[in-house]
Structures are given as structure tokens and as C-alpha cells.
N, C-alpha and C. Protein backbone atom coordinates (compact mmCIF):
# COMPACT_ATOMS: atom_id res chain seq x y z
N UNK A 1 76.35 90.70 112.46
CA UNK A 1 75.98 89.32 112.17
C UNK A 1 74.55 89.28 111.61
N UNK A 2 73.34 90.21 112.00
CA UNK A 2 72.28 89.74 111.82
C UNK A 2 71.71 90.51 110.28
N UNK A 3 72.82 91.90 109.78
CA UNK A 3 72.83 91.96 108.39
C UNK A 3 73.54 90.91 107.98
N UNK A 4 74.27 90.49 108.36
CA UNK A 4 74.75 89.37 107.06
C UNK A 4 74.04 88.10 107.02
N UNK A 5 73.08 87.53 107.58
CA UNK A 5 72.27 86.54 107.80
C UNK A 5 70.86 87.36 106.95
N UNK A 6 70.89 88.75 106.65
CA UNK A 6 69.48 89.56 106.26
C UNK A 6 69.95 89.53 104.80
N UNK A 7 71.63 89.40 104.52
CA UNK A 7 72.03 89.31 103.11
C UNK A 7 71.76 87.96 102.55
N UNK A 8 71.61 87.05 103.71
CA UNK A 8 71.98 85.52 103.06
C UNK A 8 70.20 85.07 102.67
N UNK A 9 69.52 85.90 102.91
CA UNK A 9 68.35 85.83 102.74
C UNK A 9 68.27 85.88 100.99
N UNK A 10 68.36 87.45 100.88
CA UNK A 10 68.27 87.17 99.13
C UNK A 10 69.22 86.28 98.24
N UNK A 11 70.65 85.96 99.39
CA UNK A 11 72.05 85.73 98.45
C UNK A 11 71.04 83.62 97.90
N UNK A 12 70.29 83.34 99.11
CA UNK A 12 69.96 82.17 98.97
C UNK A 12 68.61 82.02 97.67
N UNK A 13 68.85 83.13 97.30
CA UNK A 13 67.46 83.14 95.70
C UNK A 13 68.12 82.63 94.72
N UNK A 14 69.56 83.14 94.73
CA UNK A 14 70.28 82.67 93.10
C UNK A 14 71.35 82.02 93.89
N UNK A 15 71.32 80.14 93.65
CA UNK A 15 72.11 78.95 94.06
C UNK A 15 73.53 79.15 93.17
N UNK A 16 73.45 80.04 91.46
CA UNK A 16 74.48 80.24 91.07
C UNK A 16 75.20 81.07 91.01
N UNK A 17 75.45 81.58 91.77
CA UNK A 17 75.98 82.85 92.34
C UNK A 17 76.84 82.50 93.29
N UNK A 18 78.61 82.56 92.81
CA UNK A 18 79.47 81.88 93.80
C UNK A 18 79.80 82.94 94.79
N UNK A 19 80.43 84.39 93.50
CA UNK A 19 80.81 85.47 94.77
C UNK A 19 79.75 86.41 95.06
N UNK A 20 79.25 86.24 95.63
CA UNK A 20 77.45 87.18 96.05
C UNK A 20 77.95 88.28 97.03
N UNK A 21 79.11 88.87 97.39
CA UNK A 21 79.09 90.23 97.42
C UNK A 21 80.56 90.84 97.20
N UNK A 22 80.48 92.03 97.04
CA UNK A 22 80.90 93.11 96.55
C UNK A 22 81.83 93.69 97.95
N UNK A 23 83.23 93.46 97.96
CA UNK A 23 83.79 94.31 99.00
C UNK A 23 84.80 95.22 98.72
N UNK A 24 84.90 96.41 99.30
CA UNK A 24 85.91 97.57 98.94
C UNK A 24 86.21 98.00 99.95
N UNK A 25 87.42 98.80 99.86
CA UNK A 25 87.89 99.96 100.69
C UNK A 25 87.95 101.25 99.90
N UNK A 26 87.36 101.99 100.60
CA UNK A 26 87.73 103.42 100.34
C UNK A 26 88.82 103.62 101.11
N UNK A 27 90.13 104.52 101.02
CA UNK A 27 91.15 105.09 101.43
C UNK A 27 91.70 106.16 101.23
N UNK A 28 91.01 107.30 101.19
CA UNK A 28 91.65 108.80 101.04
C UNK A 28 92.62 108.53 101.34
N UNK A 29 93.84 109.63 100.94
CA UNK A 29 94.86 110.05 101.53
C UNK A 29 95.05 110.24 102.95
N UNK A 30 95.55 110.32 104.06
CA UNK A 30 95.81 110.85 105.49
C UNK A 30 94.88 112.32 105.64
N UNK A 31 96.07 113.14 104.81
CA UNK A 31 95.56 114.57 104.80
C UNK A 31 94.19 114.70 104.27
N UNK A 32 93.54 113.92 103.02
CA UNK A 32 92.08 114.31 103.29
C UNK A 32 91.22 114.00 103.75
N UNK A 33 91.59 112.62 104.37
CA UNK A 33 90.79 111.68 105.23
C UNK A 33 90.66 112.64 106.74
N UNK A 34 91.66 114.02 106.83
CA UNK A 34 91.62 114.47 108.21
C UNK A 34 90.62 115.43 108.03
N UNK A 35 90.28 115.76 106.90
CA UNK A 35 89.48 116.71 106.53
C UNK A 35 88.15 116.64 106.50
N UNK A 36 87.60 115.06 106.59
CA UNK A 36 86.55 114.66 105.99
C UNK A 36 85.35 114.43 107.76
N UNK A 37 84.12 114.84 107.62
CA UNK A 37 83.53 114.96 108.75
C UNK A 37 83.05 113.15 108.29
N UNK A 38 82.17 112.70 109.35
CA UNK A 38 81.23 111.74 109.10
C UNK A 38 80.06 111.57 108.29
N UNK A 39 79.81 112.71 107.85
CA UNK A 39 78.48 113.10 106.70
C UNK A 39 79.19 112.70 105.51
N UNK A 40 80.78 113.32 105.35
CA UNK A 40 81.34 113.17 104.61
C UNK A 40 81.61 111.81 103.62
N UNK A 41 82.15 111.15 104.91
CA UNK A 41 82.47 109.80 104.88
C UNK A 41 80.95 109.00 104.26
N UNK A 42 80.12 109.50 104.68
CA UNK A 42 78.86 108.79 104.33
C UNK A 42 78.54 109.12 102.90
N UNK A 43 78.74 110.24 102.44
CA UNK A 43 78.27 110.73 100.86
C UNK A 43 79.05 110.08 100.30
N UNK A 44 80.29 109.68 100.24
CA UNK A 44 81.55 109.30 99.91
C UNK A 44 81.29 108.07 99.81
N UNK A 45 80.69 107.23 100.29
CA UNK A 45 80.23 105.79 100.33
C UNK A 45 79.12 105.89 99.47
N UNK A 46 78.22 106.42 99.49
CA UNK A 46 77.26 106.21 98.49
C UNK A 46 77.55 106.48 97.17
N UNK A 47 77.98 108.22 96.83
CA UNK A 47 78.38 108.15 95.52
C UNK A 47 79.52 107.38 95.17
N UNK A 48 79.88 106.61 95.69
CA UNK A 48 80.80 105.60 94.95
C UNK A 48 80.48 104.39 95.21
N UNK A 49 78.95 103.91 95.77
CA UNK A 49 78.16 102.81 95.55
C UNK A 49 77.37 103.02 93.93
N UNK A 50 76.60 104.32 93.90
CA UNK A 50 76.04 104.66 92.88
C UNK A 50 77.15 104.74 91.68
N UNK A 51 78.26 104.84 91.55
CA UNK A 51 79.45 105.18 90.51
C UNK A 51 79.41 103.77 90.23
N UNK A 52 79.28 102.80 90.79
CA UNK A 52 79.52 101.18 90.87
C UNK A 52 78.03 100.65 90.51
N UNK A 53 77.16 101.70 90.12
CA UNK A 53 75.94 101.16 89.50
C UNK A 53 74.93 100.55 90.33
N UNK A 54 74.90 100.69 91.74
CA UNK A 54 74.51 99.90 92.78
C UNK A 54 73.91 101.19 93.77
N UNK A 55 72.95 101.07 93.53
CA UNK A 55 71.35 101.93 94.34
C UNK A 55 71.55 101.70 95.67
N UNK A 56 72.26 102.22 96.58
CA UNK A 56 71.80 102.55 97.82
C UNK A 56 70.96 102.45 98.66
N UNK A 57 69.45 102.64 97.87
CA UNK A 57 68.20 102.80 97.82
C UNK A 57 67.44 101.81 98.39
N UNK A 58 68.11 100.28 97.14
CA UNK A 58 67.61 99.39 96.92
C UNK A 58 68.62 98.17 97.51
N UNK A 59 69.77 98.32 97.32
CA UNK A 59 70.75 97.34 97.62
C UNK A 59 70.95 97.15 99.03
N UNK A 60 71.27 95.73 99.53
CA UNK A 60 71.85 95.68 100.72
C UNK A 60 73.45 96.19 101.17
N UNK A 61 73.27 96.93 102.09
CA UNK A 61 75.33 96.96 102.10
C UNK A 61 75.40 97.27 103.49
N UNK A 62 76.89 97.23 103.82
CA UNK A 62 77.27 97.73 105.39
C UNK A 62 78.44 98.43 105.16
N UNK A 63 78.55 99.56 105.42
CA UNK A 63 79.55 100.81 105.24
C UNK A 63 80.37 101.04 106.74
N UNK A 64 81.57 101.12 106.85
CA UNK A 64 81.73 101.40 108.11
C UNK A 64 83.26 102.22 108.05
N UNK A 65 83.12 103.52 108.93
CA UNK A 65 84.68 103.90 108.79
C UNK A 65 85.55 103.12 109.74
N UNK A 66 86.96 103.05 109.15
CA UNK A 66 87.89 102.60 110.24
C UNK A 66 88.56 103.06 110.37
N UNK A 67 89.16 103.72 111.83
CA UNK A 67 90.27 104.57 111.86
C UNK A 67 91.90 103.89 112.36
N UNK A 68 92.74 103.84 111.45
CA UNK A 68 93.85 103.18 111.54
C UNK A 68 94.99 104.61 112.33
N UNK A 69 94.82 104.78 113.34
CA UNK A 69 95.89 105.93 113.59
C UNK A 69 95.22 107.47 113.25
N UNK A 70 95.28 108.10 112.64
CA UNK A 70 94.87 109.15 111.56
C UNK A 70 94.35 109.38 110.78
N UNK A 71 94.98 107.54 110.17
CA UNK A 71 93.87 107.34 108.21
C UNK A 71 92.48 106.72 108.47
N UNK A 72 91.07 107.81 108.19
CA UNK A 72 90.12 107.05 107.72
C UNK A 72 90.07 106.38 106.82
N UNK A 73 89.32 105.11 106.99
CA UNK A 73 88.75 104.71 105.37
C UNK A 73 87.26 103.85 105.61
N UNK A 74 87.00 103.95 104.23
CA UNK A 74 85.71 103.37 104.66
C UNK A 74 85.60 102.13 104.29
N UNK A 75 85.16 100.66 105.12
CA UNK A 75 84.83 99.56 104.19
C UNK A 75 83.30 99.00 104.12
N UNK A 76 83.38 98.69 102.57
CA UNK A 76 81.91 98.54 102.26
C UNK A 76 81.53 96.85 101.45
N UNK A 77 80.62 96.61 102.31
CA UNK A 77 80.43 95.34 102.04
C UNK A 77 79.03 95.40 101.32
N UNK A 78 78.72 94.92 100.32
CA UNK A 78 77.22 94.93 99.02
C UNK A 78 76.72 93.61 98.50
N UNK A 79 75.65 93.57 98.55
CA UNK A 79 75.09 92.08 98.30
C UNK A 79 74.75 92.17 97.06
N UNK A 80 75.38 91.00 96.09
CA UNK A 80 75.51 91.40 95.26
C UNK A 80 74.12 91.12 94.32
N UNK A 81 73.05 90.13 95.17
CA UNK A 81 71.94 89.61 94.45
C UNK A 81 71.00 91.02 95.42
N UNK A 82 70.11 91.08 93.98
CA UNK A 82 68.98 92.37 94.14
C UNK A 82 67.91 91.56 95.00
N UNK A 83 66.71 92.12 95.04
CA UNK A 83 65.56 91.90 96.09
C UNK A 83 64.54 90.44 94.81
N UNK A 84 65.14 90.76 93.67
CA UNK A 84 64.29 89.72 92.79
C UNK A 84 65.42 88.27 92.80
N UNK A 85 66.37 88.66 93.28
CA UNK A 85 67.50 87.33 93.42
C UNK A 85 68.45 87.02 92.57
N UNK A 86 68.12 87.96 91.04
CA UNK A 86 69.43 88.45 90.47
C UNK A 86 70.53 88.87 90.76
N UNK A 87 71.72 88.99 90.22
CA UNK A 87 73.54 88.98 90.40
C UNK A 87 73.66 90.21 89.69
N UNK A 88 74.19 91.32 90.55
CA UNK A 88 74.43 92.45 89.78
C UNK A 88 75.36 92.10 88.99
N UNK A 89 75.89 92.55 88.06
CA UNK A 89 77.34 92.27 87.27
C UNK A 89 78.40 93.19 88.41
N UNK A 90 79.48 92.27 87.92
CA UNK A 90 81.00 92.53 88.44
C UNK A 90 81.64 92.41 87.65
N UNK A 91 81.57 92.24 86.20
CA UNK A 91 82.91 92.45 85.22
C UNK A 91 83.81 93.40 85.53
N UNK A 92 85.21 93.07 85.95
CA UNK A 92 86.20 93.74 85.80
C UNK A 92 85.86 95.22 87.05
N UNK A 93 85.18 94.40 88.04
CA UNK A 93 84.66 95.47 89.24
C UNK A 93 85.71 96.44 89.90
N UNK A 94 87.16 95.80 90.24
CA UNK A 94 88.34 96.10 90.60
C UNK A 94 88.86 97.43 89.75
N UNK A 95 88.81 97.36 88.38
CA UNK A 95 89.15 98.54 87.35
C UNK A 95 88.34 99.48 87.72
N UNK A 96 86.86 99.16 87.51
CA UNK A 96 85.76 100.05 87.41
C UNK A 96 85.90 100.92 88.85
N UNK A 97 85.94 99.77 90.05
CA UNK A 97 86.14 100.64 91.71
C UNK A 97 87.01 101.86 91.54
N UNK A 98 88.33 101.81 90.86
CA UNK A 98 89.32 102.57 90.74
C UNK A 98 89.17 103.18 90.24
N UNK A 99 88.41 103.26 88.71
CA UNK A 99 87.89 104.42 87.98
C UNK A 99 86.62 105.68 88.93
N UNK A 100 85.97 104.94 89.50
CA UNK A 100 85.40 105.61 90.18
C UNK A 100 85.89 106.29 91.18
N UNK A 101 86.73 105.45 92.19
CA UNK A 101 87.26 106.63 93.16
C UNK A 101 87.84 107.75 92.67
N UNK A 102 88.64 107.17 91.36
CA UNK A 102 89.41 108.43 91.02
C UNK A 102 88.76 109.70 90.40
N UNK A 103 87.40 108.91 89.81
CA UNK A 103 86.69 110.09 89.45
C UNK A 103 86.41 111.15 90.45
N UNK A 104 85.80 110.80 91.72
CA UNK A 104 85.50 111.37 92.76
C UNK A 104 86.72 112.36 92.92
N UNK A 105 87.66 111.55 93.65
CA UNK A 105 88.91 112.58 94.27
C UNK A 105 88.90 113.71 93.08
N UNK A 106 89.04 113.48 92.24
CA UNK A 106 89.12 114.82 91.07
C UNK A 106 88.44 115.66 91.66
N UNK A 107 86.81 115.10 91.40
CA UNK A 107 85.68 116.23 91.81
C UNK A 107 85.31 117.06 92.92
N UNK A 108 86.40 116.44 93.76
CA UNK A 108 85.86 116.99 95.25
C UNK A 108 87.69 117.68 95.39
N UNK A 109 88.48 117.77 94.54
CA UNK A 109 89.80 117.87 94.40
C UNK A 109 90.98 117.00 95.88
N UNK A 110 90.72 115.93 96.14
CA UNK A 110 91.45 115.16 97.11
C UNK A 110 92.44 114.52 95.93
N UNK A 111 93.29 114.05 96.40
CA UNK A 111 94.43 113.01 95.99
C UNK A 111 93.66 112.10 95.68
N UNK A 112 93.82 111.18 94.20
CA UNK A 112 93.22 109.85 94.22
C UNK A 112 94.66 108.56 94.20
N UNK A 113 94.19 107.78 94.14
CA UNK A 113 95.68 106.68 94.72
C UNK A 113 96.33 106.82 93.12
N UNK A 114 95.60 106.96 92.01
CA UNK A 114 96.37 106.69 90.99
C UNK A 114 97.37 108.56 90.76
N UNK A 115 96.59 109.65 90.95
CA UNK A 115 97.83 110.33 91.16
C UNK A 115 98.93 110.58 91.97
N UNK A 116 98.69 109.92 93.19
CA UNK A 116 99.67 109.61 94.16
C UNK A 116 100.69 108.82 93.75
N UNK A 117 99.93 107.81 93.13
CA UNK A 117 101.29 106.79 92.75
C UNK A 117 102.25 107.38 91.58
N UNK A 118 101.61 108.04 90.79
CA UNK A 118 101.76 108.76 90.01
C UNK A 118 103.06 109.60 90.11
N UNK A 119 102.86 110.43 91.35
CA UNK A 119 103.40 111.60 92.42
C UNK A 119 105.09 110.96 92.84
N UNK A 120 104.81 109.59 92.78
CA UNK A 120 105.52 108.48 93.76
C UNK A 120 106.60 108.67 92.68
N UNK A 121 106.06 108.10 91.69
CA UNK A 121 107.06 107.39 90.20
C UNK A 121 107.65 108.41 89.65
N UNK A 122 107.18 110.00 89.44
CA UNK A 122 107.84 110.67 89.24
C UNK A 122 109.03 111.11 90.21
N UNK A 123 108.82 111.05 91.74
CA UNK A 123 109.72 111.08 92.81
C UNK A 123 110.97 110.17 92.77
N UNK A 124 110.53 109.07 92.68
CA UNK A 124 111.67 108.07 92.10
C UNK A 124 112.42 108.37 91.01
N UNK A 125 111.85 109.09 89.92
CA UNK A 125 112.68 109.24 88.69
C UNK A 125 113.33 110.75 88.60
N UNK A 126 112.89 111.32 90.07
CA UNK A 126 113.89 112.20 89.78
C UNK A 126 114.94 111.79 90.54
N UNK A 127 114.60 111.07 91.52
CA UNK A 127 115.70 110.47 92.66
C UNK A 127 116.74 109.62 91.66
N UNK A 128 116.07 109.16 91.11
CA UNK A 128 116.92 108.15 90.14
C UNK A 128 118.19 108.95 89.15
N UNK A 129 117.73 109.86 88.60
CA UNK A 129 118.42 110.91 87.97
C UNK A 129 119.09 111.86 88.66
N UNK A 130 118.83 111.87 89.65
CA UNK A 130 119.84 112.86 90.25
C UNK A 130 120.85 111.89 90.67
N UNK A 131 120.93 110.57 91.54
CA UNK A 131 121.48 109.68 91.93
C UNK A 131 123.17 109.76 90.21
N UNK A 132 122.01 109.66 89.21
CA UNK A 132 122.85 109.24 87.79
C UNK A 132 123.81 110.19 87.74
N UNK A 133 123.17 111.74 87.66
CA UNK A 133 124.53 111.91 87.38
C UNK A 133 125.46 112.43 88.55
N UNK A 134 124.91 112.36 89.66
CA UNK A 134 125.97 112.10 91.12
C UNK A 134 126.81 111.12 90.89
N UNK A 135 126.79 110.18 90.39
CA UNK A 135 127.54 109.18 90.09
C UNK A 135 128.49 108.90 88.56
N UNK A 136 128.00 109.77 87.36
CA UNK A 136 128.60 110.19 86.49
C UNK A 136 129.49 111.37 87.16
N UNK A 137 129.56 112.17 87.40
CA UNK A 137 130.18 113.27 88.26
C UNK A 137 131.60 112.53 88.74
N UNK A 138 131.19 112.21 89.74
CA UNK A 138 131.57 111.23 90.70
C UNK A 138 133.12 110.13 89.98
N UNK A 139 132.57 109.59 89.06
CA UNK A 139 133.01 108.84 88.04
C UNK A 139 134.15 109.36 87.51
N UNK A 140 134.00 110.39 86.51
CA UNK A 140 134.47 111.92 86.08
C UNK A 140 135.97 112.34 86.81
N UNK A 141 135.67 112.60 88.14
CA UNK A 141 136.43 113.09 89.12
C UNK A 141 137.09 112.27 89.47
N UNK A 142 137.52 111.01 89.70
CA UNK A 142 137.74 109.82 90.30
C UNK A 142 138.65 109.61 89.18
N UNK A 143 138.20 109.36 87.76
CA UNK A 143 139.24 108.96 86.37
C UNK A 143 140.74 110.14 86.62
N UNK A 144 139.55 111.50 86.86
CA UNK A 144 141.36 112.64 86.45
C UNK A 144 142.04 112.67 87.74
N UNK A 145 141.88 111.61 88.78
CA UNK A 145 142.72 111.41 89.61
C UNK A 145 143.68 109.85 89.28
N UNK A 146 143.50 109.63 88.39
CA UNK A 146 144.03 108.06 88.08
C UNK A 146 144.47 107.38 88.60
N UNK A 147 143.19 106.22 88.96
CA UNK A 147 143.64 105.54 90.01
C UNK A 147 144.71 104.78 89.40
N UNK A 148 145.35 104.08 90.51
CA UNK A 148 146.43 102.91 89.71
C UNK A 148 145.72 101.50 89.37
N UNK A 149 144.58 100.95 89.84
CA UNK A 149 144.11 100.11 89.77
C UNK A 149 142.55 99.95 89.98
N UNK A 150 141.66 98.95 89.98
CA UNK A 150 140.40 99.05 90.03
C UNK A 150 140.21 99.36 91.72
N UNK A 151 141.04 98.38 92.55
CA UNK A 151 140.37 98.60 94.20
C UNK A 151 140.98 100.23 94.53
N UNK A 152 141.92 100.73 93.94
CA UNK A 152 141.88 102.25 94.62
C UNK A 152 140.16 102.85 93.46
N UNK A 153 139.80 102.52 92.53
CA UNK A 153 138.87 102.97 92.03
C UNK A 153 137.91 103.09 93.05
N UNK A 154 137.67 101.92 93.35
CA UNK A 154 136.33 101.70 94.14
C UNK A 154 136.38 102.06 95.08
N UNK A 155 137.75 102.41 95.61
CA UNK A 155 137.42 102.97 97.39
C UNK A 155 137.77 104.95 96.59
N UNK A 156 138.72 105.25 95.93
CA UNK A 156 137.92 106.40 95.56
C UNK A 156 136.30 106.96 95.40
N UNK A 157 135.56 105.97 95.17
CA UNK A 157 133.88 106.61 94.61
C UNK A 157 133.19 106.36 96.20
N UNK A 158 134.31 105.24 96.75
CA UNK A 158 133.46 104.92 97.92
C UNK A 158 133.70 106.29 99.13
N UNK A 159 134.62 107.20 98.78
CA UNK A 159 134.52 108.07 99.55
C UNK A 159 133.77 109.08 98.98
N UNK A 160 133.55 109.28 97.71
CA UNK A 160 132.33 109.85 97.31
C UNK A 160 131.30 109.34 97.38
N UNK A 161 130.12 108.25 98.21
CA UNK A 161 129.70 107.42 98.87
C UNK A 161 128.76 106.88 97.41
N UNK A 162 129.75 106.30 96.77
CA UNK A 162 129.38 105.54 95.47
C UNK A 162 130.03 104.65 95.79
N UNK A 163 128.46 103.02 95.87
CA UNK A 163 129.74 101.92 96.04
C UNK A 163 130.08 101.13 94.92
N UNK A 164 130.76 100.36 94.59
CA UNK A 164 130.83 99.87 93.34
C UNK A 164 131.08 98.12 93.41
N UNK A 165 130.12 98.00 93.13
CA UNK A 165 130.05 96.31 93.07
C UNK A 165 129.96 95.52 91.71
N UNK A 166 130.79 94.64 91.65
CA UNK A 166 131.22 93.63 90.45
C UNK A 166 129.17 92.70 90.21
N UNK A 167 129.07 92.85 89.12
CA UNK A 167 127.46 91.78 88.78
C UNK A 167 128.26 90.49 88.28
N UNK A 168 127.91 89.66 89.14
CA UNK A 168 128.48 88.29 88.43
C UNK A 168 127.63 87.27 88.14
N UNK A 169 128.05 86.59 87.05
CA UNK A 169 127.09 85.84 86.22
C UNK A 169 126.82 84.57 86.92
N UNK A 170 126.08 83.89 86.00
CA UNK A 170 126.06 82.30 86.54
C UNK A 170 127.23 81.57 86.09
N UNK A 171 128.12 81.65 85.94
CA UNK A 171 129.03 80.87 85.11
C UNK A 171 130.24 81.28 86.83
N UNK A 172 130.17 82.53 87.12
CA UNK A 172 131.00 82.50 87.92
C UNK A 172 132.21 84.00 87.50
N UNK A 173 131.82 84.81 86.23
CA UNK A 173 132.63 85.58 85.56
C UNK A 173 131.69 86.86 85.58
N UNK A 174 132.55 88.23 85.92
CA UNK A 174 132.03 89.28 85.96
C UNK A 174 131.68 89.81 84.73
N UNK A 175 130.13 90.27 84.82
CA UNK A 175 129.66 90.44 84.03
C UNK A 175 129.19 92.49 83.49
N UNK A 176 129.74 92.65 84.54
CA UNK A 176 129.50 93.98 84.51
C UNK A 176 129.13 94.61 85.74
N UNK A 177 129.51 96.07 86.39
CA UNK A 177 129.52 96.78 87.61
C UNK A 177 127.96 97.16 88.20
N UNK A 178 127.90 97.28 89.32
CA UNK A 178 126.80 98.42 89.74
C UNK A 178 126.95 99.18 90.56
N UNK A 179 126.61 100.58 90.26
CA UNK A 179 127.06 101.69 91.05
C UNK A 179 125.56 102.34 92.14
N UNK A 180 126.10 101.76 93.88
CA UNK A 180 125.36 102.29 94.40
C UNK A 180 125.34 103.26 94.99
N UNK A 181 124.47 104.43 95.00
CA UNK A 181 124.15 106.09 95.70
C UNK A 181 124.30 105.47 96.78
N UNK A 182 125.15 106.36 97.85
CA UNK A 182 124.46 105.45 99.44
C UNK A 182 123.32 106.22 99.56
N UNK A 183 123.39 107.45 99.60
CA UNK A 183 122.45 108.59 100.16
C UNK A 183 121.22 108.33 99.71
N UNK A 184 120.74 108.08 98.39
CA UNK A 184 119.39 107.50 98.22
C UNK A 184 119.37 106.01 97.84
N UNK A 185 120.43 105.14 98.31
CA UNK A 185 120.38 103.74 97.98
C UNK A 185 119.58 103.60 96.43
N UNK A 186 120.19 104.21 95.40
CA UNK A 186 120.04 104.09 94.02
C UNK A 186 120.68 102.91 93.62
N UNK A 187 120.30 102.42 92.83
CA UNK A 187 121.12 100.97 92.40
C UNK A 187 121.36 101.07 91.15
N UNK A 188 122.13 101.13 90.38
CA UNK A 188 122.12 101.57 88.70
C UNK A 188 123.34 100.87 88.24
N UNK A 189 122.97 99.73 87.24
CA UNK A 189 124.02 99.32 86.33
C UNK A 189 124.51 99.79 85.43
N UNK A 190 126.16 99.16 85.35
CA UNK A 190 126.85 99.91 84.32
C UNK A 190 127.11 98.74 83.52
């Protein structure tokens, strides 16, 4: 309480200054967040105060780790008016935060969130593709047994645990199938 009353000191120099500070999370990964000592955590906060153009030195801030279970992270709160009562800039601060963490994780070689997600989307697209042609396969095998009709179709794929559901329109008229993987709950229209 009594830093943020020590922030409202300079924040009260510039009256036009609506958002007067600066808040982030840092969030390593699990695994490198287990890795990381408290010195750590502390360099880690600064060079990515300084990456954000914002002096350490000179600036007000409150850094603090939080431990959620396992995952550290750090949150950092920055005032955004200097000691003369000027507004640091924040254009597009959100991009820039992200560019910076990610710079970091590179340099120190940790996971940054954008190759993770990264990590994610390719995971999905192989899940997705394998799902496809499990279900082309599937499809395949099911025809050179010929069903007699569409419901032996569908309970054929459904024992190959492909389910097959009618897409129906707004009008009330089927508009075309979708074939779901159970095993990775893939959803893929036909």
C-alpha cells in the first residue's frame, strides 16, 4: 500500500495521464520456471523492464514472484510517470512486452509462449491429420463392405469409432456430414 501511495506521488504531476502504470506478467514455462533460483527471477524482471525501455534505476515498480502450484511467475507493476512527471510511452506496449519476453527466452534458451503456442498448433495439425486420414481409411473400408443404406453406414464407421453426423442448415435440410475421431475428438467436415 505505501508504494502505491509513493507512486501516486509522481502519478499526481501529470493530471493527463489516464493509465499511469504499466502491468505485466512474466510466465515461464513450468519446467523453466522450476529451474529458475530467486536471483533469477529478479534479473528476469529487470532485463525485461530495461527491454520495455524503463530504467530500473530510475523508475518506480513492484516485482513480485507468485507461486501458483509449481508455476513461477513474476508480476510487475511500473509507474508509468518519471520523477519529472512525464508519461513514459506505451504504444502498442502489449506487442512490444511479447517481443521482449520472447527475446529473452531465446537468449537464456527457455520456451517463450509464442514457441509454445507454436509447439501447440503444430500438435493439433498433426492430430488433425492423422485423425483425416483415420477417417479416410476408415471410409475406404466401410464402402468395400457395402453398406445397404446410410444408418448401416454410420454405425459401420461408428465401430471404427468414427461418428458421423448429418450438418443441418437453417432452412431445416441437410447440408452436408461431419466425421468425428472419437479418440482425438477431431471434428472434420465433409
Amino acid at each position: 500500500k505505501d508504494m502505491f501511495q509513493t507512486m501516486q506521488i509522481l502519478q499526481n504531476q501529470n493530471s493527463r495521464c489516464k493509465n499511469n502504470t504499466i502491468s505485466a506478467v512474466i510466465s515461464p514455462t513450468i519446467v523453466d520456471s522450476q529451474k529458475m533460483s530467486d536471483r533469477d527471477l529478479r534479473a528476469l524482471a529487470v532485463e525485461f523492464l530495461l527491454g520495455l525501455q524503463i530504467d530500473p534505476t530510475k523508475a518506480q515498480f513492484i516485482a513480485f514472484v507468485h507461486t501458483e502450484k509449481e508455476h513461477k511467475h513474476i508480476h510487475i507493476i511500473a509507474n508509468r510517470i518519471d520523477e519529472n512527471g512525464k508519461a513514459l510511452k506505451d504504444n502498442y506496449i502489449g506487442f512490444e512486452a511479447q517481443r521482449v519476453a520472447h527475446e529473452i527466452a531465446l537468449k537464456y534458451g527457455w520456451t517463450s509462449i509464442r514457441q509454445e503456442n507454436e509447439n501447440k498448433k503444430q500438435r493439433a495439425n498433426n492430430t488433425n491429420l492423422i485423425a483425416k486420414n483415420t477417417i479416410k481409411t476408415a471410409h475406404r473400408e466401410v464402402l468395400r463392405q457395402e453398406p445397404k443404406d446410410l444408418q448401416q453406414y454410420i454405425r459401420l464407421m461408428l465401430e471404427k469409432d468414427i461418428e458421423v453426423k448429418p450438418t443441418i442448415n437453417k432452412q431445416g435440410n441437410i447440408q452436408g456430414y461431419r466425421f468425428i475421431h472419437l479418440p482425438t475428438n477431431t471434428n472434420l467436415k465433409a
